[in-house]
Protein backbone atom coordinates (compact mmCIF):
# COMPACT_ATOMS: atom_id res chain seq x y z
CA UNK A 1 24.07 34.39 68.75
CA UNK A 2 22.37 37.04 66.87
CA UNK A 3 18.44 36.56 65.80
CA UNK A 4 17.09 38.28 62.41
CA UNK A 5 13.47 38.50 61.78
CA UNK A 6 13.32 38.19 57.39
CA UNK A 7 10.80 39.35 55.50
CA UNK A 8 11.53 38.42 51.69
CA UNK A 9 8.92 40.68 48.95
CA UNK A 10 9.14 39.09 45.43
CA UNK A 11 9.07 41.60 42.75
CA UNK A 12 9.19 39.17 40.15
CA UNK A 13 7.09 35.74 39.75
CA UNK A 14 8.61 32.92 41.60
CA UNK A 15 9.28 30.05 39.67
CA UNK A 16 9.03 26.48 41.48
CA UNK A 17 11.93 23.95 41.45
CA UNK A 18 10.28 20.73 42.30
CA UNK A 19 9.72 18.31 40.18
CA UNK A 20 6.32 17.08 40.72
CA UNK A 21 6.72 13.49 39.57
CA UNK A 22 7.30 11.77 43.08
CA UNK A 23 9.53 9.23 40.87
CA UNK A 24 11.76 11.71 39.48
CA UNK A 25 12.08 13.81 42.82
CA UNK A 26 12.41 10.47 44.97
CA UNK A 27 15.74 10.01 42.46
CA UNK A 28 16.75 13.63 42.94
CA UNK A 29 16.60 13.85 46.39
CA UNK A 30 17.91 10.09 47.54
CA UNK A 31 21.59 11.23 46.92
CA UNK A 32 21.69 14.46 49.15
CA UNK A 33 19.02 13.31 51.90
CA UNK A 34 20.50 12.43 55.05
CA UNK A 35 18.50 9.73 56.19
CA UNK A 36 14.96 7.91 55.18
CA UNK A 37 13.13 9.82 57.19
CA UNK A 38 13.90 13.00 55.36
CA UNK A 39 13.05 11.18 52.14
CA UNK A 40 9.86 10.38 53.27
CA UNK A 41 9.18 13.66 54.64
CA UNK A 42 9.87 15.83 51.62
CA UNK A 43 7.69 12.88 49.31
CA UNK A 44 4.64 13.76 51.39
CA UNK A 45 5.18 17.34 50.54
CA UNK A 46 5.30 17.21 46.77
CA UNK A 47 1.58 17.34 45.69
CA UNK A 48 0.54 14.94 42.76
CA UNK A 49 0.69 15.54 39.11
CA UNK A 50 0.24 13.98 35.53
CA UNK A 51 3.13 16.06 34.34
CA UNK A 52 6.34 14.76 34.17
CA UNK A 53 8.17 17.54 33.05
CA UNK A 54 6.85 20.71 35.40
CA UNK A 55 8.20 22.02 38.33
CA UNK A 56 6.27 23.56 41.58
CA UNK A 57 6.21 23.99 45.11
CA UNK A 58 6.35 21.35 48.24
CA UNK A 59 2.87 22.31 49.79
CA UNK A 60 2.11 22.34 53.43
CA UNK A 61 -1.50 20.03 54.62
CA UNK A 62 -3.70 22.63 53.39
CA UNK A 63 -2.27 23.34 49.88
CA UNK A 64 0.10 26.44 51.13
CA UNK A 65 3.46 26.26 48.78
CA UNK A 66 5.99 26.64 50.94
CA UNK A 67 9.76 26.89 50.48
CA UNK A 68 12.25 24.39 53.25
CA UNK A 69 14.99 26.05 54.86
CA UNK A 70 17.61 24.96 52.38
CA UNK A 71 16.61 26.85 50.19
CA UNK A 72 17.57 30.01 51.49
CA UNK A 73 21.22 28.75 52.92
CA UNK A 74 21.67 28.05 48.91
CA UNK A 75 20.56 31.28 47.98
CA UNK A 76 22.84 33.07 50.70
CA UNK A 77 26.33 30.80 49.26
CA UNK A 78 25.17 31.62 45.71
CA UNK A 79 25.39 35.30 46.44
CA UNK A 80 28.29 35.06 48.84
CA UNK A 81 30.26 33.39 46.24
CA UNK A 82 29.07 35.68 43.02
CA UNK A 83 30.15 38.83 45.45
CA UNK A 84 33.49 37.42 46.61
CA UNK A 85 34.13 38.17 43.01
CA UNK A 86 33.22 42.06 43.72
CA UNK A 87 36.24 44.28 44.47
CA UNK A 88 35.66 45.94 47.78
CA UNK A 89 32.36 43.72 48.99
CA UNK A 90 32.14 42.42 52.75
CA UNK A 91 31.91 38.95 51.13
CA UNK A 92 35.60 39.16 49.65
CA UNK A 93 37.25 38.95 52.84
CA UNK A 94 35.13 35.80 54.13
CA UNK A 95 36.96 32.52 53.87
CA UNK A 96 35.48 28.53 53.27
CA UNK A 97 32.68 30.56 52.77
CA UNK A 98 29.99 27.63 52.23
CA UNK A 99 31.16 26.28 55.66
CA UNK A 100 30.54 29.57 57.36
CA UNK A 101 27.08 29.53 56.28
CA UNK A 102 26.33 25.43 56.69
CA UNK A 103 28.07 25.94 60.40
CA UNK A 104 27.05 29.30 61.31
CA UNK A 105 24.02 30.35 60.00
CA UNK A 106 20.72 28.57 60.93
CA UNK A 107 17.36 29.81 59.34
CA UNK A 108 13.78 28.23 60.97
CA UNK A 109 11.30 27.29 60.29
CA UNK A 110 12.26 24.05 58.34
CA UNK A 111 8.97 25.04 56.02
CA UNK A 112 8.60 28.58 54.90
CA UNK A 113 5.29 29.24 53.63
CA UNK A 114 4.79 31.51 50.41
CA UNK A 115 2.47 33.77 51.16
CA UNK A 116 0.54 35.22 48.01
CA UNK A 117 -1.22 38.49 47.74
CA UNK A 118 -4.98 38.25 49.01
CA UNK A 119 -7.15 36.79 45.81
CA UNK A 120 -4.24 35.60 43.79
CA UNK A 121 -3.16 31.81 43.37
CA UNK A 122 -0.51 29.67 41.57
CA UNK A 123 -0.14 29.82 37.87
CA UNK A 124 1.93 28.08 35.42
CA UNK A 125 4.85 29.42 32.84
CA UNK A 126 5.73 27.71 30.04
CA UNK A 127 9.50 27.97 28.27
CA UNK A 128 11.27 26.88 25.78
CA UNK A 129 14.47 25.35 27.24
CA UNK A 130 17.18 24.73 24.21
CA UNK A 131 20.22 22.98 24.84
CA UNK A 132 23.26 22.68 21.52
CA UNK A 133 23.69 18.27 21.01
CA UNK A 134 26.14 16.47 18.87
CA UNK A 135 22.87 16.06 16.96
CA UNK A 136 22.53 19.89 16.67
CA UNK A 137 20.22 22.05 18.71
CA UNK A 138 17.54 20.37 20.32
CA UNK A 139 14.50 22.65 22.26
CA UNK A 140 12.43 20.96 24.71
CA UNK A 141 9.05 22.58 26.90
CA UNK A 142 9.20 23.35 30.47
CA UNK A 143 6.43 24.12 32.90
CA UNK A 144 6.76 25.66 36.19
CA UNK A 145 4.22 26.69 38.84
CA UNK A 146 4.63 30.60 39.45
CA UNK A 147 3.84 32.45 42.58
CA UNK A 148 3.20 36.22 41.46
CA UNK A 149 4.97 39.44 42.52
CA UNK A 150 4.22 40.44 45.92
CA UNK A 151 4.37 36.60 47.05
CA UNK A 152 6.14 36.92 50.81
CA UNK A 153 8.46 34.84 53.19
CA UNK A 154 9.02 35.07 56.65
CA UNK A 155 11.26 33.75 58.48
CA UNK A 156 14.03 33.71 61.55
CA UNK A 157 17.57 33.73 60.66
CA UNK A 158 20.12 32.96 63.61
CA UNK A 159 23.82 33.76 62.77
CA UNK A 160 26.88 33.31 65.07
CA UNK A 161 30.53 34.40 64.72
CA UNK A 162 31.72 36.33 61.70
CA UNK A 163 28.15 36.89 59.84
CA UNK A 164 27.46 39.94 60.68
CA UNK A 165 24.30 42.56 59.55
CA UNK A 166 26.68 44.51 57.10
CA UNK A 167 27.26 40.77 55.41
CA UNK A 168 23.70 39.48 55.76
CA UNK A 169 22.59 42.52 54.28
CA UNK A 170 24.61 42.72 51.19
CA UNK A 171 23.45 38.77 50.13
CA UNK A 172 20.11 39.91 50.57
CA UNK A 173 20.37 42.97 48.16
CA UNK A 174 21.68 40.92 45.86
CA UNK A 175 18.14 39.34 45.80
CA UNK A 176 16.91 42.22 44.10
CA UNK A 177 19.53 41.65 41.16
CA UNK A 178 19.64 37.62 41.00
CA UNK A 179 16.53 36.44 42.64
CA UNK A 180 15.34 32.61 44.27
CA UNK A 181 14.06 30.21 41.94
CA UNK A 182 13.88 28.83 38.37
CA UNK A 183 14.90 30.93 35.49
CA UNK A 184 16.61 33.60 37.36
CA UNK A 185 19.24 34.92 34.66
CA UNK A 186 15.45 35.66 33.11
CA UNK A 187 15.34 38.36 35.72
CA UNK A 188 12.51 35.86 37.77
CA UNK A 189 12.82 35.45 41.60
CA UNK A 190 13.78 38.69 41.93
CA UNK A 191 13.12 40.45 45.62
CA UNK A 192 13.43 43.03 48.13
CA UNK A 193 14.33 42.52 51.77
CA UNK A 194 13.53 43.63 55.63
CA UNK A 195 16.08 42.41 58.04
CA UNK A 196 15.30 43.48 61.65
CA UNK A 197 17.42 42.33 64.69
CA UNK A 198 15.33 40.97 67.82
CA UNK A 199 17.29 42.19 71.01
């Protein structure tokens, strides 16, 4: 097994993608949760709020926003499968992609806390979002918490088998171009990486 010490820098705000009404989420998160316990412990992470319609952070104990694990595998199968499309990539040649990267790469810890440039905090984007009905178009608000750009993770990154660095290191460049988050064909989420191999 191979061990990656991962330092995400976001060059672009990072827009949250929880809902922060503990109703909605508890519905959102019921269907892919594999037991109650997980339920519960992702509830206790999603800090209160009046609005129904914006989006945030989980936040550790002491009000850190922090990103869980899962987060990243999506991220990595998102660009893994937008590069398999790319003509000469590393990620054409890998097969059942999405269970290469459930089965063979691990990232800890389960929370990942966003760390934000000394003096800065949260802040808030509003957007319209419009959407084309039988009724005609139809625009709506949405609200999302925003860490700004230079916002870091850290993180561990354990790989076995065929992931190698050439691999890891071409999903992660595509960070720079597609980003983590909300609103990322908005250019948001955006990042730059530091991969570096513990012997």
């Amino acid at each position: 097994m191979d061990t990656y010490q991962v330092t995400l820098r976001f060059t672009e705000p990072l827009l949250g993608t929880v809902p922060l009404d503990k109703h909605i989420y508890a519905d959102f998160i019921v269907e892919d949760a594999p037991d109650e316990e997980a339920i519960d412990e992702e509830l206790g992470t999603v800090p209160e709020s009046d609005d129904k319609g914006k989006t945030g952070f989980h936040q550790m104990e002491d009000g850190t926003p922090f990103l869980y694990d899962y987060v990243i595998k999506g991220f990595l199968k998102d660009a893994c499968g937008m590069l398999r499309r790319v003509r000469g990539s590393e990620s054409k040649a890998l097969t059942a992609y999405r269970k290469v990267i459930d089965g063979l790469v691990f990232v800890e810890p389960r929370q990942i806390p966003l760390v934000l440039p000394d003096g800065e905090v949260l802040s808030e984007l509003s957007r319209p979002l419009r959407a084309q009905t039988a009724q005609g178009e139809r625009v709506a608000l949405a609200t999302s918490e925003t860490c700004p750009p230079g916002t870091t993770l850290h993180f561990d990154l354990s790989v076995l088998g065929q992931v190698d660095p050439d691999l890891l290191k071409e999903w992660f460049d595509y960070g720079r171009l597609r980003g983590l988050g909300q609103w990322r064909n908005a250019s948001y989420g955006r990042f730059t990486h530091e991969l570096k191999q513990v012997e």
